[in-house]
C-alpha atoms as a PDB file:
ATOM      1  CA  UNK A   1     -10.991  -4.737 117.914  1.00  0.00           C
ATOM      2  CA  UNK A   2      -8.243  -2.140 116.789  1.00  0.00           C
ATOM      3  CA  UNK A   3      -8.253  -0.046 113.811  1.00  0.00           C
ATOM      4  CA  UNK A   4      -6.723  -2.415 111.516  1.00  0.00           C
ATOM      5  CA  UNK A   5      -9.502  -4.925 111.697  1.00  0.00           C
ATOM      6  CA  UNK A   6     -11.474  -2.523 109.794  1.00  0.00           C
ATOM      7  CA  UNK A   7      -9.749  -1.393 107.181  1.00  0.00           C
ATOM      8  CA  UNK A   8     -10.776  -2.874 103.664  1.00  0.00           C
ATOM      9  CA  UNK A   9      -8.065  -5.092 102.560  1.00  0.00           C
ATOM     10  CA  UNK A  10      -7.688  -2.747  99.347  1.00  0.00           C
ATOM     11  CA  UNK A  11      -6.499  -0.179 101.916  1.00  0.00           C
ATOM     12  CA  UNK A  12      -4.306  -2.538 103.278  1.00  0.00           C
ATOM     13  CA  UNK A  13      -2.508  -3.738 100.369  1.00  0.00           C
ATOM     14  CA  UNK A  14      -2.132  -0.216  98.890  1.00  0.00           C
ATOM     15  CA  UNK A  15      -0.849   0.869 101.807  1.00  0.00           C
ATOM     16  CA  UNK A  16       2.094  -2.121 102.071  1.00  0.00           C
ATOM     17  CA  UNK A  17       2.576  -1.424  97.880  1.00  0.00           C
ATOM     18  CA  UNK A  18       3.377   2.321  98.541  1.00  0.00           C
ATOM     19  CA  UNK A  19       5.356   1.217 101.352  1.00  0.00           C
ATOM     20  CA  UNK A  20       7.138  -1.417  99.695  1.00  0.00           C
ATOM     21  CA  UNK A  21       8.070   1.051  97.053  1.00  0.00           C
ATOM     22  CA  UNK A  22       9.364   3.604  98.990  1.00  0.00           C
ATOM     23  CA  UNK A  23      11.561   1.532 101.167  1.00  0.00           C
ATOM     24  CA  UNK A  24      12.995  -0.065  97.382  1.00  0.00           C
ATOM     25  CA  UNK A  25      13.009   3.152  95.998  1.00  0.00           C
ATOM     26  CA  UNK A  26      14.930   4.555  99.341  1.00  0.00           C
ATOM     27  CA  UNK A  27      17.703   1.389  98.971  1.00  0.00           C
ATOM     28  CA  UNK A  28      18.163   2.602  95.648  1.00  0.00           C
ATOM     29  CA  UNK A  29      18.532   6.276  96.136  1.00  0.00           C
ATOM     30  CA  UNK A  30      21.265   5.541  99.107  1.00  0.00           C
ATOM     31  CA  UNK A  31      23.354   2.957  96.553  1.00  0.00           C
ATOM     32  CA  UNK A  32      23.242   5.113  93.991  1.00  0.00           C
ATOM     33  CA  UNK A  33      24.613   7.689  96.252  1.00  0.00           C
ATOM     34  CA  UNK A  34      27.505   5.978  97.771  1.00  0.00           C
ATOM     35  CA  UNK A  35      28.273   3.836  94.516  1.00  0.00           C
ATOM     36  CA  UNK A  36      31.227   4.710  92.595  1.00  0.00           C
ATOM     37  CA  UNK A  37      30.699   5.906  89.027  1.00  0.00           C
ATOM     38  CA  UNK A  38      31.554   2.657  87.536  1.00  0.00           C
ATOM     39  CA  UNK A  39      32.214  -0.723  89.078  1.00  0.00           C
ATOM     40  CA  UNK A  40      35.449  -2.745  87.979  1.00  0.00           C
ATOM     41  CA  UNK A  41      35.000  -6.228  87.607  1.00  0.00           C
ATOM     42  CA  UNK A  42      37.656  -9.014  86.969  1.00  0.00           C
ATOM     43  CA  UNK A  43      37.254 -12.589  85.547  1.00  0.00           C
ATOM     44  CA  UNK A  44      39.297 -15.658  84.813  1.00  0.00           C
ATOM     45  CA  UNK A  45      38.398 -18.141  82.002  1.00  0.00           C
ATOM     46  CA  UNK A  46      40.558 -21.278  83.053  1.00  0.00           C
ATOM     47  CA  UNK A  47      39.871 -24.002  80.660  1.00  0.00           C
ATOM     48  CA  UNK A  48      41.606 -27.200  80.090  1.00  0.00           C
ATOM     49  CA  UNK A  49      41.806 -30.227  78.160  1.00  0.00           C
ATOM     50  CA  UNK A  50      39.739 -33.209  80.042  1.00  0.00           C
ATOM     51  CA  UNK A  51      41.275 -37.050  79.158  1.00  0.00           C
ATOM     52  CA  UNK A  52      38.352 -37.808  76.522  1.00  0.00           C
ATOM     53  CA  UNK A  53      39.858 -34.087  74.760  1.00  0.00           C
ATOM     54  CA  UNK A  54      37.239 -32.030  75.500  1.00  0.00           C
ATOM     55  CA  UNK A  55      37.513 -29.103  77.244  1.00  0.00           C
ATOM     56  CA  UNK A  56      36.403 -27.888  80.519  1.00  0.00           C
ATOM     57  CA  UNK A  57      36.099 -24.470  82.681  1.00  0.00           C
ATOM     58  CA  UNK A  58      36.770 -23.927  86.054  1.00  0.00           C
ATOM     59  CA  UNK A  59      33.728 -22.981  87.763  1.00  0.00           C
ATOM     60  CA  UNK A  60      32.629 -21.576  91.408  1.00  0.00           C
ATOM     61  CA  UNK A  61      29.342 -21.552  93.573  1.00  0.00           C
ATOM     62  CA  UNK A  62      28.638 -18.268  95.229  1.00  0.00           C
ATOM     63  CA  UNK A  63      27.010 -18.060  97.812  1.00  0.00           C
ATOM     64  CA  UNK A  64      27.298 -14.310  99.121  1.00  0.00           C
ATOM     65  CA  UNK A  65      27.092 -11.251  96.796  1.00  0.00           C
ATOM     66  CA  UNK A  66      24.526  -9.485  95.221  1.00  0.00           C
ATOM     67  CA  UNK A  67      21.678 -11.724  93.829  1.00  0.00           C
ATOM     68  CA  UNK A  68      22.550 -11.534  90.326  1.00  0.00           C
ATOM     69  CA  UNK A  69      26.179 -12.729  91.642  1.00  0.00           C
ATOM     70  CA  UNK A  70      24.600 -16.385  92.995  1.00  0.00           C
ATOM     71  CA  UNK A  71      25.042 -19.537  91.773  1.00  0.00           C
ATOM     72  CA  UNK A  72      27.503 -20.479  88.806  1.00  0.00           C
ATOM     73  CA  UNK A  73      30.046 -18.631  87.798  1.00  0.00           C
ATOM     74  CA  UNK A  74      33.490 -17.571  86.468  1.00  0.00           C
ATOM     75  CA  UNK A  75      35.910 -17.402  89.010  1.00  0.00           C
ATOM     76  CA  UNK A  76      36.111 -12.871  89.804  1.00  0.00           C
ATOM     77  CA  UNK A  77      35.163 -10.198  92.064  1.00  0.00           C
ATOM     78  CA  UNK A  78      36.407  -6.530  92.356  1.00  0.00           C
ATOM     79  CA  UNK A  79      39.641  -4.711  92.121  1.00  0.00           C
ATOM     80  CA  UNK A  80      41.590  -4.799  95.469  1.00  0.00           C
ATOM     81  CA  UNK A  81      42.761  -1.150  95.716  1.00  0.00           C
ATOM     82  CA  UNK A  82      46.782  -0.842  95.866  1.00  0.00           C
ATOM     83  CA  UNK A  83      47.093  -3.740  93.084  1.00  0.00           C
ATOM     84  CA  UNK A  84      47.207  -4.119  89.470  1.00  0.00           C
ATOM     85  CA  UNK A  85      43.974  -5.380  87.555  1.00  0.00           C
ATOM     86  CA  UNK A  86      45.739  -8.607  87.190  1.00  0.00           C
ATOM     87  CA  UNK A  87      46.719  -9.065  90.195  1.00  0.00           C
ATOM     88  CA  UNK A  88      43.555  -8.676  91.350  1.00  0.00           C
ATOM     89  CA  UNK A  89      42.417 -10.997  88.845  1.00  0.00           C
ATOM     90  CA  UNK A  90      45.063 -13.665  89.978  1.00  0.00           C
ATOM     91  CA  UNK A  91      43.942 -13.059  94.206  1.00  0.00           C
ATOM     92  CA  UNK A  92      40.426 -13.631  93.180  1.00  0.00           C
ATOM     93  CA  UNK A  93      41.324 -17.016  91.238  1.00  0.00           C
ATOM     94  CA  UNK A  94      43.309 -17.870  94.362  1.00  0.00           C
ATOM     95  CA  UNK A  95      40.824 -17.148  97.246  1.00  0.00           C
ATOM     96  CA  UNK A  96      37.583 -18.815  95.075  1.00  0.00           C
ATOM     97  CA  UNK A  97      39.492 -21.893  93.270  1.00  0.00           C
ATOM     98  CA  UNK A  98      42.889 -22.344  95.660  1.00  0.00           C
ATOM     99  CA  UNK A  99      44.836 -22.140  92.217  1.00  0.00           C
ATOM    100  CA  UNK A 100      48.032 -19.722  92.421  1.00  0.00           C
ATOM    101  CA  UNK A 101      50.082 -20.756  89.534  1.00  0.00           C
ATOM    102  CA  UNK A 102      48.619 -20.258  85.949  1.00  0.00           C
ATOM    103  CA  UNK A 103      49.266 -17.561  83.338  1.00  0.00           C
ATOM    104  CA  UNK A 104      46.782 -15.360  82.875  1.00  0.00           C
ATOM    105  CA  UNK A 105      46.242 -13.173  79.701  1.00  0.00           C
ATOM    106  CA  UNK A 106      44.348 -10.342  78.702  1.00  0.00           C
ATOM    107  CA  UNK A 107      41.591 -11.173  77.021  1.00  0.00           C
ATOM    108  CA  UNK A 108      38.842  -8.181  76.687  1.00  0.00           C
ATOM    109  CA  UNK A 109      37.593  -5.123  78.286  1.00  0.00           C
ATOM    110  CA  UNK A 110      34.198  -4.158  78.065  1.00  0.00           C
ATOM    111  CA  UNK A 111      31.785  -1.324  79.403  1.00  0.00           C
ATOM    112  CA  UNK A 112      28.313  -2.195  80.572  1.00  0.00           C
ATOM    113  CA  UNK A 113      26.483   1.041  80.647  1.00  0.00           C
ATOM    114  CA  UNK A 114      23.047   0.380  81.415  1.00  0.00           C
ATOM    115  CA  UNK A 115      25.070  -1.099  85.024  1.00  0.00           C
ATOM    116  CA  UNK A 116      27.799   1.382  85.205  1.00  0.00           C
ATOM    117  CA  UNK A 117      29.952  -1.797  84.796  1.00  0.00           C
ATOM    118  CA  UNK A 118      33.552  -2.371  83.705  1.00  0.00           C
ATOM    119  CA  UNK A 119      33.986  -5.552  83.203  1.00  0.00           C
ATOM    120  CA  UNK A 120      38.181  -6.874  82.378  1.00  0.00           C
ATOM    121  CA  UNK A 121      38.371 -10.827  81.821  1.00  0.00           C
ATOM    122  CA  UNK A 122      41.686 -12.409  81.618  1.00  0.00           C
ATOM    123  CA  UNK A 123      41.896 -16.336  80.805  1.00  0.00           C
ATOM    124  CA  UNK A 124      44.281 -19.103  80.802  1.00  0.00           C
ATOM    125  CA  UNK A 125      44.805 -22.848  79.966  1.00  0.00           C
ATOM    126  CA  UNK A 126      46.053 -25.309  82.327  1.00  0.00           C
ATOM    127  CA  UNK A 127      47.289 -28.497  80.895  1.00  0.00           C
ATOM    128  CA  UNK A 128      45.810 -31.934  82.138  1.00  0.00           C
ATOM    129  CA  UNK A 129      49.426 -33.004  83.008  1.00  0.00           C
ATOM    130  CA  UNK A 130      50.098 -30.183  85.095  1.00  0.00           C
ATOM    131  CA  UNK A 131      50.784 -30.179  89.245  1.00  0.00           C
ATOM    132  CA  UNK A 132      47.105 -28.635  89.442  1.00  0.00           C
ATOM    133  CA  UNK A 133      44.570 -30.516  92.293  1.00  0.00           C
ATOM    134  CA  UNK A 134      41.581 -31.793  89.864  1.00  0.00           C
ATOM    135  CA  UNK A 135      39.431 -30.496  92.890  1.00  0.00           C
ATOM    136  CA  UNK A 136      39.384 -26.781  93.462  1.00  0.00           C
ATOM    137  CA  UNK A 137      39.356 -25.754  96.793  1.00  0.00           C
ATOM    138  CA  UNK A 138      37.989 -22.265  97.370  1.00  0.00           C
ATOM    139  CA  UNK A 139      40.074 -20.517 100.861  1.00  0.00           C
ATOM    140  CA  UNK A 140      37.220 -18.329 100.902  1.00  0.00           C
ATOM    141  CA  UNK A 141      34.286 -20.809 102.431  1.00  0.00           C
ATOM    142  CA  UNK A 142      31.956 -18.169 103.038  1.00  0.00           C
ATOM    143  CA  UNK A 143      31.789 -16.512  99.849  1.00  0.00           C
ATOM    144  CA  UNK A 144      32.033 -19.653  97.799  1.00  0.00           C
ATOM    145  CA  UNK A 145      30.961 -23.059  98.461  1.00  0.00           C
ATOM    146  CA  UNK A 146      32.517 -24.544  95.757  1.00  0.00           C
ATOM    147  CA  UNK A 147      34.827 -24.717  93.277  1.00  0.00           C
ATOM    148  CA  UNK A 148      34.745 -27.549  90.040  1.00  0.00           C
ATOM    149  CA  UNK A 149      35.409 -28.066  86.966  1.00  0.00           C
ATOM    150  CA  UNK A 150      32.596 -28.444  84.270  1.00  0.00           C
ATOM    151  CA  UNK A 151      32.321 -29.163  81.035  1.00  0.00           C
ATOM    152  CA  UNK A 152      31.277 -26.447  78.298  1.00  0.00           C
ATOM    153  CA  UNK A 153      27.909 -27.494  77.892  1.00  0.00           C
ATOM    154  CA  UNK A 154      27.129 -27.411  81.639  1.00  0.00           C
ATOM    155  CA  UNK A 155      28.555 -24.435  81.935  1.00  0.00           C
ATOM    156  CA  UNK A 156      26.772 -22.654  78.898  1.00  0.00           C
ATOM    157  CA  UNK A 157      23.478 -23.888  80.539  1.00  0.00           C
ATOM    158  CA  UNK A 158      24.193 -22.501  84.104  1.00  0.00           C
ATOM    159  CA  UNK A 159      26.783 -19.132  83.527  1.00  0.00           C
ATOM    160  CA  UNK A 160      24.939 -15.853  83.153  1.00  0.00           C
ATOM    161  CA  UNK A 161      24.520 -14.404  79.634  1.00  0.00           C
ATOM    162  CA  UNK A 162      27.657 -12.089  80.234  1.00  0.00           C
ATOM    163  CA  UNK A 163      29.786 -14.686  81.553  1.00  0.00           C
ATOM    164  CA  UNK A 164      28.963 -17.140  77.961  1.00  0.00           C
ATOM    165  CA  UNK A 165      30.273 -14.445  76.129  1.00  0.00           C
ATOM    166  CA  UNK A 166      33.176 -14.205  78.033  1.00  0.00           C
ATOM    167  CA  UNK A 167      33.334 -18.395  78.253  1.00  0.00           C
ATOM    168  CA  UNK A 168      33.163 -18.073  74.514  1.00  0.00           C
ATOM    169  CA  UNK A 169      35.519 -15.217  73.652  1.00  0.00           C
ATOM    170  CA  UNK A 170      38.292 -17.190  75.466  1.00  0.00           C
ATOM    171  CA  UNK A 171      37.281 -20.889  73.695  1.00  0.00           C
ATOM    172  CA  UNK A 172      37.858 -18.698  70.333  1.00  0.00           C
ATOM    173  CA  UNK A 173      40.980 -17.490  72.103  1.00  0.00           C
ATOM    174  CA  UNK A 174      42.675 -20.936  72.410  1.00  0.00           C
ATOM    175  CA  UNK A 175      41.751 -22.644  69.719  1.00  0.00           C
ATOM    176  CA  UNK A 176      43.629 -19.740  67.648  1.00  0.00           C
END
């Protein structure tokens, strides 16, 4: 019988709480202390007409990133030093959705403090017409799975709280 086996199990589980917490608290300490002061993100609202008139978003599945980065989202990712922020934008709509040729315009800026986040979203419109593949296909496999269009109800039921606003700034922005 070793030590362990007689231990009270309160022991136990305060010692693999304090534990725990240190070894969160250490991750922390070592992000924080390579982390650049703020974080620059870039997004793309593409929307476009579908044939009933509605409109749709283009839409990718991540699979790698940071947790809160899974799942649904807006096509985006960081600046790419040695680049504009819209070209950055544009590589990040090309390497998660295939899509190279759409027009991209500025739509807001905003500063997420309690993150140390910059966040810069640009959107477009692609017309139904247009040479564009209706299927998306990401050239980054690993980081994305997939790439789709959605309509604006799916996509304000599975995009982060942020990312509606953002969805929502740029529906206000085309129907002007």
């Amino acid at each position: 019988m070793s030590y362990e086996d007689h231990a009270p199990r309160w022991a136990k589980r305060l010692f693999f709480y304090f534990f725990n917490l240190l070894r969160v608290s250490w991750q922390w300490f070592i992000w924080h202390l390579i982390r650049p002061t703020y974080l620059v993100g870039v997004y793309a609202v593409v929307l476009r007409k579908n044939r009933n008139g509605g409109n749709q978003v283009l839409l990718v599945d991540k699979r790698l990133g940071i947790s809160s980065c899974l799942g649904i989202n807006l096509p985006g990712g960081g600046i790419t030093p040695g680049m504009t922020i819209e070209e950055s934008t544009k590589a990040e709509l090309r390497q998660e959705t295939g899509i190279t040729e759409v027009k991209l315009t500025l739509l807001q800026a905003s500063v997420v403090e309690a993150y140390h986040d910059i966040h810069i979203v640009y959107w477009g419109h692609v017309e139904e017409n247009s040479h564009f593949s209706p299927y998306p296909k990401p050239l980054d496999t690993h980081e994305i799975s997939r790439a789709f269009w959605a309509p604006i109800s799916y996509a304000e039921e599975k995009l982060p709280a942020k990312q509606r606003i953002m969805l929502h700034t740029a529906i206000r922005a085309m129907s002007e």
